[in-house]
PDB file of N, CA and C in Angstrom:
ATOM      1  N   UNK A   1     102.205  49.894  84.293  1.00  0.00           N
ATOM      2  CA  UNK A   1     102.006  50.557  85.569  1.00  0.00           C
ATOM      3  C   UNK A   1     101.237  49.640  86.502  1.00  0.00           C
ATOM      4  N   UNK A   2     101.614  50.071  87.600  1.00  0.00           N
ATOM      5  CA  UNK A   2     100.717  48.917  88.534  1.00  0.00           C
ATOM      6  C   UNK A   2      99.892  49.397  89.254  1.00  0.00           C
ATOM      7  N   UNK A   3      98.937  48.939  90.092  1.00  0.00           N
ATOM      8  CA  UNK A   3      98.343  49.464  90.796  1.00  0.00           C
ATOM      9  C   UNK A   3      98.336  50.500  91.735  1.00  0.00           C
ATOM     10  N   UNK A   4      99.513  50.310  92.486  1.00  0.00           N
ATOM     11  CA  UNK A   4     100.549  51.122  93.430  1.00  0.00           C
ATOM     12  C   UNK A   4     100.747  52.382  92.588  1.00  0.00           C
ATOM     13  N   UNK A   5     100.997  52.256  92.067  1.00  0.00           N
ATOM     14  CA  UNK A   5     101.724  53.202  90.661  1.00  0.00           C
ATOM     15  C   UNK A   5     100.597  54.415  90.248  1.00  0.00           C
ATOM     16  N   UNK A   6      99.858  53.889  90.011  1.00  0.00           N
ATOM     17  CA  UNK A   6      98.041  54.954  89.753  1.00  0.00           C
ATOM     18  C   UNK A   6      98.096  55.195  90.804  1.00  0.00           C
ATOM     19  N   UNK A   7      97.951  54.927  91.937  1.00  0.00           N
ATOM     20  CA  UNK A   7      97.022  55.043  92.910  1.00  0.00           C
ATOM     21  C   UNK A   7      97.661  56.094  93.281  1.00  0.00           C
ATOM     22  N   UNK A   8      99.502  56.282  93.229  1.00  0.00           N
ATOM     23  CA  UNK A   8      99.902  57.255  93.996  1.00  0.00           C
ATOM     24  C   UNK A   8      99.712  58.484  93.015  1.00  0.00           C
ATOM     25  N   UNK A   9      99.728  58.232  91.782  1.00  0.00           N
ATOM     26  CA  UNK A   9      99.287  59.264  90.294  1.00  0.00           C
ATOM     27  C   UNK A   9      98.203  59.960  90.595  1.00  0.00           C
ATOM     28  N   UNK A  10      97.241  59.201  91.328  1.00  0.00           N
ATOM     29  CA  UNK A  10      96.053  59.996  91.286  1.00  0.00           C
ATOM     30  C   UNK A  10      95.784  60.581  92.551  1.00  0.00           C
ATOM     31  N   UNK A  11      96.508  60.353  93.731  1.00  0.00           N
ATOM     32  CA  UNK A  11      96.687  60.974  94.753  1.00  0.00           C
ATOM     33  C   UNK A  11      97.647  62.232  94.604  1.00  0.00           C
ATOM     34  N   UNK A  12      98.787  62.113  93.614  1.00  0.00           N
ATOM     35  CA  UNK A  12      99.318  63.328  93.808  1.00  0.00           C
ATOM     36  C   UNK A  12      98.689  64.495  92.856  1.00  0.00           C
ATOM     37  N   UNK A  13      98.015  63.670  92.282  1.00  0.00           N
ATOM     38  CA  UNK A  13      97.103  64.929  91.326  1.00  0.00           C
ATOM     39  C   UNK A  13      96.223  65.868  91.560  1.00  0.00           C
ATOM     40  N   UNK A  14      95.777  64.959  92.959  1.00  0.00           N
ATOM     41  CA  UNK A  14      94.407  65.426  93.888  1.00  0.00           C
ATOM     42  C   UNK A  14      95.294  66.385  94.109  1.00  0.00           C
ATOM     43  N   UNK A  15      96.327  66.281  94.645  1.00  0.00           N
ATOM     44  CA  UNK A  15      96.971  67.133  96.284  1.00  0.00           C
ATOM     45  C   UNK A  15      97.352  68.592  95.351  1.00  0.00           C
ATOM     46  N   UNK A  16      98.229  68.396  94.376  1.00  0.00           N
ATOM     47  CA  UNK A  16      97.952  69.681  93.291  1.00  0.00           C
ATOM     48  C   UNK A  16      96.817  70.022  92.992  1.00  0.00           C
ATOM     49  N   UNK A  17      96.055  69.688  92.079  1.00  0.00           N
ATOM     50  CA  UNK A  17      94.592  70.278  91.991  1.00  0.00           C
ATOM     51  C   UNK A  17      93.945  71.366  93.207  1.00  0.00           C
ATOM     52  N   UNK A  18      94.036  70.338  94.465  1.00  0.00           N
ATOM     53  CA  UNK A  18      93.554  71.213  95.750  1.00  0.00           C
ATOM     54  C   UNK A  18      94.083  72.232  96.096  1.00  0.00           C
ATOM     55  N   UNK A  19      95.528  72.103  95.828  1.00  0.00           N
ATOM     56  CA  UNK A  19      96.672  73.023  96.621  1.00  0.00           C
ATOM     57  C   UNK A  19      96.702  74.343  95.527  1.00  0.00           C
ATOM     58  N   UNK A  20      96.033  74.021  94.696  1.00  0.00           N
ATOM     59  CA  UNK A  20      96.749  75.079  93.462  1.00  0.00           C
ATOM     60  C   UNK A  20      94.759  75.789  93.420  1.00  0.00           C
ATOM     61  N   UNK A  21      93.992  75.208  93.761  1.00  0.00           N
ATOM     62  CA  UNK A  21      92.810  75.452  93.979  1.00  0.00           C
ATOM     63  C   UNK A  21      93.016  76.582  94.901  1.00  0.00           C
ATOM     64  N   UNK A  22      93.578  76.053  96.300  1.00  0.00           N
ATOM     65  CA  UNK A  22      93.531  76.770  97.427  1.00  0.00           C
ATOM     66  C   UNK A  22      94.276  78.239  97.184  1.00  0.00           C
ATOM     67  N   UNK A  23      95.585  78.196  96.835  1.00  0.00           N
ATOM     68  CA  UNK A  23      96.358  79.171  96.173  1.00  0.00           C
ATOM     69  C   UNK A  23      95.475  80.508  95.361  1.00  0.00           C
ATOM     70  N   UNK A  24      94.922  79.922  93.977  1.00  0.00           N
ATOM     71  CA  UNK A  24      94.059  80.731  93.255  1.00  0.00           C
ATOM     72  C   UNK A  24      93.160  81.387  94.456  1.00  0.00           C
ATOM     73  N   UNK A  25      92.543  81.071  95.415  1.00  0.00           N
ATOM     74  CA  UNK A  25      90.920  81.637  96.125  1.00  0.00           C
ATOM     75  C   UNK A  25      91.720  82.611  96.747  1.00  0.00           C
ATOM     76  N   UNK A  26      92.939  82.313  96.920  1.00  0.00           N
ATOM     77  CA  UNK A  26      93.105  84.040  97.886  1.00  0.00           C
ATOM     78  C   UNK A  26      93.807  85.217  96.773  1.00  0.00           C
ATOM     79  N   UNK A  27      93.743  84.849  95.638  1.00  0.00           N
ATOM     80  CA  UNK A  27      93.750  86.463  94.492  1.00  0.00           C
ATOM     81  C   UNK A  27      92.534  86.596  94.536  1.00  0.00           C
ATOM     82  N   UNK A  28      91.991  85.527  93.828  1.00  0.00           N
ATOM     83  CA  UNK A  28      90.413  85.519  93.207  1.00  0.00           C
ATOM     84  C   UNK A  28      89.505  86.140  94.519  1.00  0.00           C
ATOM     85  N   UNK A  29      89.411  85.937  95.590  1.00  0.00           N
ATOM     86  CA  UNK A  29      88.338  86.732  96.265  1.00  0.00           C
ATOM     87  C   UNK A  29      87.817  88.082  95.937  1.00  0.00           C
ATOM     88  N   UNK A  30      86.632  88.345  96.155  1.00  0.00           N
ATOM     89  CA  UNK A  30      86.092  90.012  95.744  1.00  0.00           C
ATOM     90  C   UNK A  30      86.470  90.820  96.702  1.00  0.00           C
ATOM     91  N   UNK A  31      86.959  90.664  97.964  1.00  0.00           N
ATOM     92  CA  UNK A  31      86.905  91.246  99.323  1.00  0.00           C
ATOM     93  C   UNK A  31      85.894  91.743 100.151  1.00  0.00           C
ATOM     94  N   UNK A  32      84.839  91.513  99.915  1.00  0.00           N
ATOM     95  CA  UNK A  32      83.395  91.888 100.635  1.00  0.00           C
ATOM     96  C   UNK A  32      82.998  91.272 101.507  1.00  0.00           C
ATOM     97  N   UNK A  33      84.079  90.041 102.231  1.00  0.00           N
ATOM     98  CA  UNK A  33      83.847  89.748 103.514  1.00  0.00           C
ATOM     99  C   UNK A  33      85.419  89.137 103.901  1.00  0.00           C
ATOM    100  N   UNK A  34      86.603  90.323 104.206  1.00  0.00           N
ATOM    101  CA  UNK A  34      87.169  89.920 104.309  1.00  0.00           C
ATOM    102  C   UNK A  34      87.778  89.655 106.101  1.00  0.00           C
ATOM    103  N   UNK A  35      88.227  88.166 106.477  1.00  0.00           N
ATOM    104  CA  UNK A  35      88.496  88.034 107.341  1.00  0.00           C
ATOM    105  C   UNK A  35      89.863  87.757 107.910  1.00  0.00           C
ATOM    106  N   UNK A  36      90.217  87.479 108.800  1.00  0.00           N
ATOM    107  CA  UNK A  36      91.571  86.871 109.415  1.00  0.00           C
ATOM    108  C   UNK A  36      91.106  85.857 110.232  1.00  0.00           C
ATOM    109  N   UNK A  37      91.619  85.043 110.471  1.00  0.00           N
ATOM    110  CA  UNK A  37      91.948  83.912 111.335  1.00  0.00           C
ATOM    111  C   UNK A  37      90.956  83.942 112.480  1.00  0.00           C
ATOM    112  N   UNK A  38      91.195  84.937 113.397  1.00  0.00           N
ATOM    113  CA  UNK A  38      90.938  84.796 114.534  1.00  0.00           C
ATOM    114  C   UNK A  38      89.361  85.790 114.479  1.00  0.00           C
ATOM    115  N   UNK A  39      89.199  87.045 113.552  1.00  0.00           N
ATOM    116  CA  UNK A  39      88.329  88.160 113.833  1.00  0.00           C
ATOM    117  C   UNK A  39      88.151  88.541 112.948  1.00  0.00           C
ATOM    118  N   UNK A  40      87.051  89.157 112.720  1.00  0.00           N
ATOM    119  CA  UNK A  40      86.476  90.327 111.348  1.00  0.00           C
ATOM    120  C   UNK A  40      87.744  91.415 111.134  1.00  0.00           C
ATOM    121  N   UNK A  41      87.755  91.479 109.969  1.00  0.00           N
ATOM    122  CA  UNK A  41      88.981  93.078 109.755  1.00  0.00           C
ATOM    123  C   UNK A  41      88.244  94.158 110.498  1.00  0.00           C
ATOM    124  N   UNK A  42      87.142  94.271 110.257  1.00  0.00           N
ATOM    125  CA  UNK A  42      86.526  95.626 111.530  1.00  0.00           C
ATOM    126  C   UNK A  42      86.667  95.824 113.124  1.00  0.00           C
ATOM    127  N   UNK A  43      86.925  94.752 113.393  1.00  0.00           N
ATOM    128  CA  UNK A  43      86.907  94.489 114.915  1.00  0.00           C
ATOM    129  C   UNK A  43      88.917  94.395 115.247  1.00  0.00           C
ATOM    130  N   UNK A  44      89.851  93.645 114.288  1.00  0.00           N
ATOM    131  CA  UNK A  44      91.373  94.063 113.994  1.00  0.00           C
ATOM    132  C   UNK A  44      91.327  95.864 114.026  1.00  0.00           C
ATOM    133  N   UNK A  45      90.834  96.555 113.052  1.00  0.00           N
ATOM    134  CA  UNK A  45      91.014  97.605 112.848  1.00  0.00           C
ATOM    135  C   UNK A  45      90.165  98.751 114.002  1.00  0.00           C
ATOM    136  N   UNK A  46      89.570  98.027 114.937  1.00  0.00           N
ATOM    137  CA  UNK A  46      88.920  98.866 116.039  1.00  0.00           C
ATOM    138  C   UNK A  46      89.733  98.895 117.075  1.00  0.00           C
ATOM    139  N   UNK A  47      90.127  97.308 117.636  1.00  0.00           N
ATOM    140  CA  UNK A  47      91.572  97.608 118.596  1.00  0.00           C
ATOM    141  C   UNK A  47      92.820  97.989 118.269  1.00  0.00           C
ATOM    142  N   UNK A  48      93.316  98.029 117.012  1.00  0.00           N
ATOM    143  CA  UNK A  48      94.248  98.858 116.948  1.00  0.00           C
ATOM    144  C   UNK A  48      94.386 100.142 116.831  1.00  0.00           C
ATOM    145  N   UNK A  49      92.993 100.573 116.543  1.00  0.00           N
ATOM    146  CA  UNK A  49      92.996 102.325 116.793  1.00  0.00           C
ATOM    147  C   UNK A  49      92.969 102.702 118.231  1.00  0.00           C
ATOM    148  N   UNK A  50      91.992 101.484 119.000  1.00  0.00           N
ATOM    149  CA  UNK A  50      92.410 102.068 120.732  1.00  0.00           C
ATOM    150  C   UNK A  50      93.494 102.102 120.994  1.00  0.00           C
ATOM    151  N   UNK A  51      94.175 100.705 120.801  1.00  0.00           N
ATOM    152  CA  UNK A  51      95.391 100.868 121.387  1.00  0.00           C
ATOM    153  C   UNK A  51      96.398 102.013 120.747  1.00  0.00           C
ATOM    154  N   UNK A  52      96.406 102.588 119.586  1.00  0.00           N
ATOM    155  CA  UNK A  52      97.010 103.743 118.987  1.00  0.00           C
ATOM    156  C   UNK A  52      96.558 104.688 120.223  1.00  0.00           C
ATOM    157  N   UNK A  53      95.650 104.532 120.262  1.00  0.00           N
ATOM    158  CA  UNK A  53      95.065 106.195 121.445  1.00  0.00           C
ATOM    159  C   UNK A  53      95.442 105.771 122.819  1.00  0.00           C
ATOM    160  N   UNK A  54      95.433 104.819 123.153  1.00  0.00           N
ATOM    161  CA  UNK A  54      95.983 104.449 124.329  1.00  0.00           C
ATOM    162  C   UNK A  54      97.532 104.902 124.692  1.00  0.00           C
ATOM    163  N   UNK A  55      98.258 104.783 123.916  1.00  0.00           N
ATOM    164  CA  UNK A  55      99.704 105.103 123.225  1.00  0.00           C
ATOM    165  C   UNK A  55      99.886 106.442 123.780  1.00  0.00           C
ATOM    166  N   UNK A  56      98.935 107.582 123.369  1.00  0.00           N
ATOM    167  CA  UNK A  56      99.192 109.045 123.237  1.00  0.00           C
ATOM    168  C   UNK A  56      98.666 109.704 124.382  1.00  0.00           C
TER     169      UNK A  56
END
């Protein structure tokens, strides 16, 4: 094996390891601070009840 050869071995090992890392954390969470992207789930789940009432 050559140098080239490891180097990309141990780069693609990283990229699994991480990726399969990353994968597992979103079962594994407890949910006691769960968020989205942009906002707290409390603050998601506050404008969509206005806008539900807004609706009616």
């Amino acid at each position: 094996m050559g140098v080239q050869e490891i180097t990309v071995f141990l780069l693609v090992a990283a990229a699994v390891f991480y990726s399969s890392r990353k994968f597992l954390e979103q079962f594994s969470q407890d949910g006691s601070n769960p968020k989205c992207a942009k906002c707290e789930l409390k603050e998601a789940i506050s404008l969509q009840k206005q806008h539900n009432t807004e609706r009616t």
